[in-house]
Protein backbone atom coordinates (compact mmCIF):
# COMPACT_ATOMS: atom_id res chain seq x y z
CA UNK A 1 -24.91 -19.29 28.26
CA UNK A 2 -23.11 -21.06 25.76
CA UNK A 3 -25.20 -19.44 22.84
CA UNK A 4 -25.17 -15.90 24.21
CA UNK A 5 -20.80 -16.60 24.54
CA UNK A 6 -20.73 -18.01 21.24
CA UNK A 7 -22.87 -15.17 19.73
CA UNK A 8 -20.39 -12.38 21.14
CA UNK A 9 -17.57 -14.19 19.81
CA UNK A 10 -19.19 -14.04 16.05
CA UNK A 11 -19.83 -10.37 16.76
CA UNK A 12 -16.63 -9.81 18.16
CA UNK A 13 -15.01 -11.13 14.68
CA UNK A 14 -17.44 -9.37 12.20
CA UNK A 15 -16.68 -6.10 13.87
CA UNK A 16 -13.19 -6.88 13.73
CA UNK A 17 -13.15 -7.58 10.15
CA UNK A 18 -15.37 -4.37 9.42
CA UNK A 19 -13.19 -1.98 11.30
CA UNK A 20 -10.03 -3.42 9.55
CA UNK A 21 -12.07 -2.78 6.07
CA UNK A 22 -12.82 0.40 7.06
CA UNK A 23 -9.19 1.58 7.85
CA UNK A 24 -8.44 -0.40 4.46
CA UNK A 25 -11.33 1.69 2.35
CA UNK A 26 -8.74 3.33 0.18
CA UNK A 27 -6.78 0.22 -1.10
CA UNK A 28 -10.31 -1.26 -1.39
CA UNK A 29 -11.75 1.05 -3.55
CA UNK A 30 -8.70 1.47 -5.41
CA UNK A 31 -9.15 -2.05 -6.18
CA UNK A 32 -12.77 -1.41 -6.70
CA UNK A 33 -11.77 0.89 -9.08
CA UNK A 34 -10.31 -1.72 -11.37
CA UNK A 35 -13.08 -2.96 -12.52
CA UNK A 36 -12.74 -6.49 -12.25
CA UNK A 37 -15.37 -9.47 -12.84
CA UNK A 38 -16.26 -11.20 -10.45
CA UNK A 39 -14.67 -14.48 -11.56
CA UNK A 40 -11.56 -12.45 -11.74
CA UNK A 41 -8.86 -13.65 -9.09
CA UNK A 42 -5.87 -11.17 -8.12
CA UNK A 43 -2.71 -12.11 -6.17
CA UNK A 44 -1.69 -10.31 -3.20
CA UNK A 45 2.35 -10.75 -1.42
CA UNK A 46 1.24 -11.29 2.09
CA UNK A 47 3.80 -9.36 3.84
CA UNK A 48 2.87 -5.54 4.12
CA UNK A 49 5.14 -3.13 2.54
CA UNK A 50 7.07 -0.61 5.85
CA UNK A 51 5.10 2.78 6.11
CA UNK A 52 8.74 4.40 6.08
CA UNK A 53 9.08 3.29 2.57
CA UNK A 54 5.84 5.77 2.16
CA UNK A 55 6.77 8.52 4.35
CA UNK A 56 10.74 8.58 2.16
CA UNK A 57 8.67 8.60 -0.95
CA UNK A 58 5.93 11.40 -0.20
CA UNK A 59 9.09 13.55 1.03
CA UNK A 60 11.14 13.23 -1.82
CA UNK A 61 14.93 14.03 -1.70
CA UNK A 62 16.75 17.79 -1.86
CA UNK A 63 20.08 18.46 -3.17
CA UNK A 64 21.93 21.18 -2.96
CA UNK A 65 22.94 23.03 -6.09
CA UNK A 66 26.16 25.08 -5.89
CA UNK A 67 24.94 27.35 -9.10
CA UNK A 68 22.02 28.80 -7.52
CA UNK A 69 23.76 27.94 -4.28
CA UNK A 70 20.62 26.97 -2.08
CA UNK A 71 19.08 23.37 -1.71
CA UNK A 72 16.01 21.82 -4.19
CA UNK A 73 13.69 19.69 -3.11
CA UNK A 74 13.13 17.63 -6.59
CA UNK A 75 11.29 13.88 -6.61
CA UNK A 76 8.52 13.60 -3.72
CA UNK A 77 4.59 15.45 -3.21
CA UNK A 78 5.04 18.57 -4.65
CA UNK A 79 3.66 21.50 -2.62
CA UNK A 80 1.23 22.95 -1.21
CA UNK A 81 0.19 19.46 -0.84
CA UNK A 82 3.37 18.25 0.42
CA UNK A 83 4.53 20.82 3.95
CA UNK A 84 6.88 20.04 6.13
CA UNK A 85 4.74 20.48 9.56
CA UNK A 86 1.88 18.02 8.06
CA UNK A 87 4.72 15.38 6.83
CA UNK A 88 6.21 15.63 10.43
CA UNK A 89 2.86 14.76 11.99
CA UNK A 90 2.61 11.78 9.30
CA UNK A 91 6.07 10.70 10.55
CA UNK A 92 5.94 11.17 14.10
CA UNK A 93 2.81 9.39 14.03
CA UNK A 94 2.91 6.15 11.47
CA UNK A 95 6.84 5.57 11.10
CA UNK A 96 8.31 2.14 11.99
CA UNK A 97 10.57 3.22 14.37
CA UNK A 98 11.69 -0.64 15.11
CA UNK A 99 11.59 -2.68 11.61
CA UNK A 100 13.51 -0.71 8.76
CA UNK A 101 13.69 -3.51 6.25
CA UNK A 102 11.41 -2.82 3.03
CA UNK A 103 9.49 -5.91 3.97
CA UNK A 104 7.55 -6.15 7.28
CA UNK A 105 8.17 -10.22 8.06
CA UNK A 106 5.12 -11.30 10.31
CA UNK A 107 2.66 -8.65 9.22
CA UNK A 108 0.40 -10.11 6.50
CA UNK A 109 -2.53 -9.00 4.43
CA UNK A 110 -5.37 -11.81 4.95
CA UNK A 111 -9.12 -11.76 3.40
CA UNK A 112 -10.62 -10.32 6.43
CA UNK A 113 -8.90 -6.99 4.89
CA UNK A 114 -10.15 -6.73 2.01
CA UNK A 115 -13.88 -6.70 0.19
CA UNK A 116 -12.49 -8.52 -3.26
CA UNK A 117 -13.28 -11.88 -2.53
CA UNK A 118 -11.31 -13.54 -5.09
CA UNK A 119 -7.70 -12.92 -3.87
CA UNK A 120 -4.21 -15.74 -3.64
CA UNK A 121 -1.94 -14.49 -0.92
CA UNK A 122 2.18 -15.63 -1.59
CA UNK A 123 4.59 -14.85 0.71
CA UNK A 124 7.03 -12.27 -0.94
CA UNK A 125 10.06 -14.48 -0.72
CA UNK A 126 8.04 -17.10 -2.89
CA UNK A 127 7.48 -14.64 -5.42
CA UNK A 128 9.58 -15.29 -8.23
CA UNK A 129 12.85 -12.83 -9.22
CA UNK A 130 12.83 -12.58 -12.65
CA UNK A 131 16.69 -11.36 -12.36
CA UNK A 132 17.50 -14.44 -11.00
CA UNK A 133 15.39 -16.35 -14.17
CA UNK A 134 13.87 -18.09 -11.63
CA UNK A 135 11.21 -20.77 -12.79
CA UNK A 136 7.97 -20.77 -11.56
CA UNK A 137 4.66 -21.27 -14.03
CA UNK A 138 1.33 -19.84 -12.42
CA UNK A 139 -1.81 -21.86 -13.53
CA UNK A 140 -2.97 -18.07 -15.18
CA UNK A 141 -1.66 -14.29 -15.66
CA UNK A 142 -2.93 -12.65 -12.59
CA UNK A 143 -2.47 -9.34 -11.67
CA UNK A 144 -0.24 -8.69 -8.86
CA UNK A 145 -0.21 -6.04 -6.03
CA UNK A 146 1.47 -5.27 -3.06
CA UNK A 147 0.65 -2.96 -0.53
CA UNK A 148 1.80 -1.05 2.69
CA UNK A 149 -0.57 0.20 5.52
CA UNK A 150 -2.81 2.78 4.53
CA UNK A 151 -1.31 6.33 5.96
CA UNK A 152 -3.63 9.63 6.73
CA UNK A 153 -2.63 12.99 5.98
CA UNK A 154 -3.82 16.57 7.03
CA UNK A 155 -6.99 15.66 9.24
CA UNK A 156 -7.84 12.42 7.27
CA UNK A 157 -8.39 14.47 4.07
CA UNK A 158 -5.99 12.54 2.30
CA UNK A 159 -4.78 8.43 2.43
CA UNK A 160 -1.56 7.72 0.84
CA UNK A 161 -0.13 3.96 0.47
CA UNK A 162 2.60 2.32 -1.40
CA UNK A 163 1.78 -0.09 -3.78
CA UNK A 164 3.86 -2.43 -6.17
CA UNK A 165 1.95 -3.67 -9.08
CA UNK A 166 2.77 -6.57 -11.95
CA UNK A 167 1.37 -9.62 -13.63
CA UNK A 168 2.27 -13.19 -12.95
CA UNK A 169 3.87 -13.42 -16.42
CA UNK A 170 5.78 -10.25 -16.19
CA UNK A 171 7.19 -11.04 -11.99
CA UNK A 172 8.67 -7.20 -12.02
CA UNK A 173 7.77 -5.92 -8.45
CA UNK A 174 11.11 -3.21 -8.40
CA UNK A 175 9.03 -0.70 -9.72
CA UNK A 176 7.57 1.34 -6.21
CA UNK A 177 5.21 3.89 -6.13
CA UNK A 178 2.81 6.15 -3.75
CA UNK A 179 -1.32 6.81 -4.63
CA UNK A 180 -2.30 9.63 -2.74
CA UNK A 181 -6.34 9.31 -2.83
CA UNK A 182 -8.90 11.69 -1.70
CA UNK A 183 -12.42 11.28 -1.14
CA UNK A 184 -15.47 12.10 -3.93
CA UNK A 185 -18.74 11.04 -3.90
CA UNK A 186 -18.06 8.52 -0.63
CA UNK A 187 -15.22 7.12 -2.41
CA UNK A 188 -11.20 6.76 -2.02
CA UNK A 189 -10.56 8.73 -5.50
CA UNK A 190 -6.62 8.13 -6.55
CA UNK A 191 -5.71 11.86 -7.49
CA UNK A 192 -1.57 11.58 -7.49
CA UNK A 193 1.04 8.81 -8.14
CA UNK A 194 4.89 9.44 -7.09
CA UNK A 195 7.68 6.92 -7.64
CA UNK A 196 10.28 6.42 -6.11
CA UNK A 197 12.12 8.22 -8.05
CA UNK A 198 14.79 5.26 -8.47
CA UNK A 199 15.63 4.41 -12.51
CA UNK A 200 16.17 0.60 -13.20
């Protein structure tokens, strides 16, 4: 009995970790797609970056121009691949309706998520502010990503996530960006990047 229980437990966990891998397969192959060795390590900020911060970015902002008196929609997916009724369904149905911060405190990233092996997790407040010339000497230069959830668009034809990307020398994570990845040849395929659209 005790086999058979402890059996279904180790099931119960590999299945777990493959269904999380499988919702991940775009961030995964986007990291795939890096090319890296395998004695290559990469560092990950635990915390998960808020889905809203996706959804605000694929929108874009409009501003209303009193020469050609109508409202623009500049910044954002551009159309036909951005439309308002399929970025209403990707609202109604992955916004953070609770947590509104930029950082989602308690939700981490942890190996089981991801297929690179070779990965150092650091919670984001750890991370070094290079505004703030804040000293802190990493063993090597590692690059550095963070990531939100993965979001799908218009029947799963599309994934979309935020991502911040740096280097342990260079500690710059302001810069924030969607990839907007389709799928070719079995593969999460990064198509599209849009920033925020914020100048620092």
């Amino acid at each position: 009995m005790k086999k058979v229980l402890c059996l279904f437990i180790i099931s119960q966990l590999l299945f777990s970790c493959s269904v999380n891998k499988d919702l991940n397969a775009p961030i995964n192959d986007y990291i795939s797609s890096l090319n890296l060795k395998d004695s290559d390590k990469i560092m990950i900020i635990q915390e998960k970056i808020n889905n809203n911060v996706t959804i605000d970015i694929f929108k874009g902002k409009t501003f209303y121009y009193s020469g050609i008196n109508k409202y623009v929609k500049v910044e954002g997916v551009d159309k036909p691949l951005y439309d308002e009724k399929n970025w209403e369904k990707m609202k109604s149905k992955y916004e953070n309706k609770h947590i509104k911060d930029h950082w989602i405190k308690g939700d981490y990233w942890t190996l089981k998520d991801f297929k690179f092996p070779n990965i150092i997790f650091i919670k984001q407040e750890k991370f070094p502010n290079p505004g703030k010339y804040e000293k802190f000497d990493f063993q090597e230069n590692y690059k550095v990503f963070s990531f939100s959830d993965v979001i799908y668009y218009k029947h799963n034809k599309y994934a979309v996530f935020t991502i911040k990307s740096t280097t342990t020398d260079y500690k710059d994570t302001d810069t924030t960006s969607i990839l907007i990845l389709t799928k070719i040849k079995g593969k999460w395929t990064v198509f599209g990047e849009v920033g925020d659209g914020i100048y620092r």
